[in-house]
Protein backbone atom coordinates (compact mmCIF):
# COMPACT_ATOMS: atom_id res chain seq x y z
CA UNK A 1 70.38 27.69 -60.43
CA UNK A 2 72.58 30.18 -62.60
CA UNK A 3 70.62 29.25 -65.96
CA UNK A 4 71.53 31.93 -68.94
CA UNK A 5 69.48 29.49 -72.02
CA UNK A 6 67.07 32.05 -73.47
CA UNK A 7 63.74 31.52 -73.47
CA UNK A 8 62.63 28.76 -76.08
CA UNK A 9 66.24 27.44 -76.24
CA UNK A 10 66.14 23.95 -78.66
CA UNK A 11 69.21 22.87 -76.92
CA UNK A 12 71.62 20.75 -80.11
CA UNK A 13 73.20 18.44 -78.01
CA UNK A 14 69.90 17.29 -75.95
CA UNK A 15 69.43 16.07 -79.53
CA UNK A 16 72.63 14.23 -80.17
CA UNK A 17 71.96 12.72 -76.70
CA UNK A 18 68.45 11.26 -77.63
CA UNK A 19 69.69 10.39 -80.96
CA UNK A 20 67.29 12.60 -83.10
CA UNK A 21 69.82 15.07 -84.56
CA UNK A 22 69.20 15.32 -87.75
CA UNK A 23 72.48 14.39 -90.02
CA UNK A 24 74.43 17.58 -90.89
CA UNK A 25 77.72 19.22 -91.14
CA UNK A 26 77.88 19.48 -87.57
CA UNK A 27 76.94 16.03 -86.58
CA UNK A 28 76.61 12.50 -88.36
CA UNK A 29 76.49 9.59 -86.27
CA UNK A 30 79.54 8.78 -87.30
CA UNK A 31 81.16 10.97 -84.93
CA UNK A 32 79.54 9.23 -82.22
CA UNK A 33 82.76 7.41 -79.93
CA UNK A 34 80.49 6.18 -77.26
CA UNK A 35 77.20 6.08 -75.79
CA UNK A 36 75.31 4.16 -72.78
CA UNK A 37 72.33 5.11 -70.61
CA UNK A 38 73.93 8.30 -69.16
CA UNK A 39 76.43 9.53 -71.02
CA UNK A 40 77.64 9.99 -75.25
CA UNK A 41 81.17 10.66 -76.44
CA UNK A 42 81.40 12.57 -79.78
CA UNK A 43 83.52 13.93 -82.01
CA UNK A 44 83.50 17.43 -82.06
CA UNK A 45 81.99 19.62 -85.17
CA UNK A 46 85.27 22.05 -84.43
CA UNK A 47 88.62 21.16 -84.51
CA UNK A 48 91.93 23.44 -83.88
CA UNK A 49 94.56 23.68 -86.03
CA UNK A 50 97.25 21.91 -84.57
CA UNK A 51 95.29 19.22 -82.60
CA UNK A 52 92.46 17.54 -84.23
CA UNK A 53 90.71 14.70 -82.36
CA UNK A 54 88.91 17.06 -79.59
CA UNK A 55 86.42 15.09 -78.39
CA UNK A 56 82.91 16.41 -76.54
CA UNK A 57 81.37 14.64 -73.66
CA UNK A 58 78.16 15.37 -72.58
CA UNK A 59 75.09 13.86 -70.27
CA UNK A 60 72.03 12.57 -71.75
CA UNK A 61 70.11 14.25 -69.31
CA UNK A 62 69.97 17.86 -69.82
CA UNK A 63 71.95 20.36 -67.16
CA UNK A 64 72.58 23.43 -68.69
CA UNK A 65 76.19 23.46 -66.37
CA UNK A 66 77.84 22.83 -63.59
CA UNK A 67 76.31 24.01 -60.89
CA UNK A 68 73.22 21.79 -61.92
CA UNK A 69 75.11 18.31 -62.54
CA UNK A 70 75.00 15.95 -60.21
CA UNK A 71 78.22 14.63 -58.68
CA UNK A 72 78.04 11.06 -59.48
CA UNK A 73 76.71 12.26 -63.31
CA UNK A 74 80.26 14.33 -62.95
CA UNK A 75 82.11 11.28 -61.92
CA UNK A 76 80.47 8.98 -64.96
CA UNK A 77 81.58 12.01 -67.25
CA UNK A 78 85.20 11.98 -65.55
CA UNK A 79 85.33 8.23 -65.83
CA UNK A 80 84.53 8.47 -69.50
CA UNK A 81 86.74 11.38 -70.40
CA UNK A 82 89.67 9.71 -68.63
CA UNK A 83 88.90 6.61 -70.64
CA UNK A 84 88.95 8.80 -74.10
CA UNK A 85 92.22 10.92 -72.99
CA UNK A 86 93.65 7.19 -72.72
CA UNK A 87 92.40 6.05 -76.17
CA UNK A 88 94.30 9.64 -77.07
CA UNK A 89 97.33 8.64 -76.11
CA UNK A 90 96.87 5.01 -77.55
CA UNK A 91 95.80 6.17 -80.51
CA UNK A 92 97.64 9.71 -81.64
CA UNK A 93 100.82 9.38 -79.25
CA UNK A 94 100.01 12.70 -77.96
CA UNK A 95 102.35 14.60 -75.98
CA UNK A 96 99.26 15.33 -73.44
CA UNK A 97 95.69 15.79 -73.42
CA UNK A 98 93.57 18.93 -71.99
CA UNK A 99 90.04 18.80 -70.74
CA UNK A 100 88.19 21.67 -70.83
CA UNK A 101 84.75 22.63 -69.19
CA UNK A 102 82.97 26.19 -69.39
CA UNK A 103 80.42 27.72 -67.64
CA UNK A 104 77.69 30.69 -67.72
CA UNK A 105 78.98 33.21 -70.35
CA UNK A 106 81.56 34.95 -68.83
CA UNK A 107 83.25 31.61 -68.38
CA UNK A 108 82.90 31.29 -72.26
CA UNK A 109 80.01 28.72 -72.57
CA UNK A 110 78.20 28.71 -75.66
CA UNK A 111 76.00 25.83 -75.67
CA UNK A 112 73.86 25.65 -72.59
CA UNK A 113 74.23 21.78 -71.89
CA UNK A 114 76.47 21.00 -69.86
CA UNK A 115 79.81 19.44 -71.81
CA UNK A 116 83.40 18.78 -71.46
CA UNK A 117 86.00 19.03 -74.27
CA UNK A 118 88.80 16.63 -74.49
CA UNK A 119 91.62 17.54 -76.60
CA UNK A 120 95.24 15.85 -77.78
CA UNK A 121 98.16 18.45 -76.99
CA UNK A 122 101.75 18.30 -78.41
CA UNK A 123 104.69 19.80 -77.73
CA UNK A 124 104.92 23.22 -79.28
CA UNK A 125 101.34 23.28 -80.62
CA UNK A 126 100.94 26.79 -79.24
CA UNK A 127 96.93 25.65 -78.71
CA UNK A 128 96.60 28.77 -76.85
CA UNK A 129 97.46 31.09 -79.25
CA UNK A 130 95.35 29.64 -81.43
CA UNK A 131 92.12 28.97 -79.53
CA UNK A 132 90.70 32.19 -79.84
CA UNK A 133 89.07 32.55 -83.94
CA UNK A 134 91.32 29.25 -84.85
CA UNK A 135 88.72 26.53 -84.70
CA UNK A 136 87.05 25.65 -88.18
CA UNK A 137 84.24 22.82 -88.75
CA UNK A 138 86.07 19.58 -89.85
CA UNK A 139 84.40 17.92 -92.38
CA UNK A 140 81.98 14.62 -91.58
CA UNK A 141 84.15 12.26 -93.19
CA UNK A 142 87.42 13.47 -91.64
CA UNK A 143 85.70 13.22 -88.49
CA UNK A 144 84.54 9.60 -89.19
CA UNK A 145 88.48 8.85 -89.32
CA UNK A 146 89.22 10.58 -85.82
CA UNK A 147 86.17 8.68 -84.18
CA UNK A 148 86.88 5.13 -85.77
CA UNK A 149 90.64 5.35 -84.46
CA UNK A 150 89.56 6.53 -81.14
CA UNK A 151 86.68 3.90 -81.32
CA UNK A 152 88.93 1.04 -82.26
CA UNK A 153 91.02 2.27 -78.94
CA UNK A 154 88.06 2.07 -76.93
CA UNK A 155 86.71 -1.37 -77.57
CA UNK A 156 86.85 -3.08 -73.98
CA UNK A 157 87.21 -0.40 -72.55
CA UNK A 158 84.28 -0.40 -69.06
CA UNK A 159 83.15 2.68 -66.94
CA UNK A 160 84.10 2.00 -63.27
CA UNK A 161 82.04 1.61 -60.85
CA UNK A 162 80.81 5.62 -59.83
């Protein structure tokens, strides 16, 4: 529909979805929260400043973004980032939580597979200000903490039926 991947795009996270990325700085399977036959949970490579724990939801199926996902794919992907925002709150006592979608470049997507961002807000964390040029890469094993503390939130937790 309105596709912008260039030509020969090796899309990263169609990779993380089929399990064959290989183990880097950006991904270990470690960061992986939770996974079934449509949709994986991650931890996200980049972290801001004054909210670690942003989480990255994506299909396994590849649609590069919104306009191509189907609606009940978008309701398992709600579903799932409702469940993690929960395990947020559980987990962090976070103040709130902010999910965060983008599409086609002039709506600041980057990665050309469709994903949502779920991130733990606090009072005063002026996330905002610091969103543009304040992410950095969190290291692996600081990201193995995040996902086992949102993982140990999750256990029981069941999609609903969408």
């Amino acid at each position: 529909m309105h596709n912008h991947a260039p030509p020969g795009y090796i899309c990263p996270l169609c990779a993380i979805a089929r399990g064959r990325a290989p183990e880097s700085e950006m991904f270990t399977p470690a960061d992986v929260l939770y996974q079934d036959a449509s949709v994986v949970a991650l931890m996200g490579a980049f972290q801001w400043p004054n909210n670690p724990g942003n989480v990255v939801v994506i299909p396994r199926e590849h649609f590069e973004n919104i306009y191509d996902l189907p609606l009940p794919l978008a309701a398992r992907m709600h579903d799932l980032s409702r469940g993690i925002a929960l395990a947020m709150k559980a987990a962090w006592h976070c103040d709130g939580v902010s999910t965060r979608q983008h599409n086609e470049p002039a709506g600041n997507q980057d990665t050309w597979h469709y994903h949502q961002h779920v991130t733990p807000r606090y009072e005063g964390d002026n996330f905002y200000a610091t969103y543009v040029g304040g992410k950095a890469l969190m290291p692996p094993a600081e990201r193995a903490e995040y996902a086992g503390q949102l993982r140990d939130q999750l256990q029981g937790w069941t999609p609903a039926d969408t």
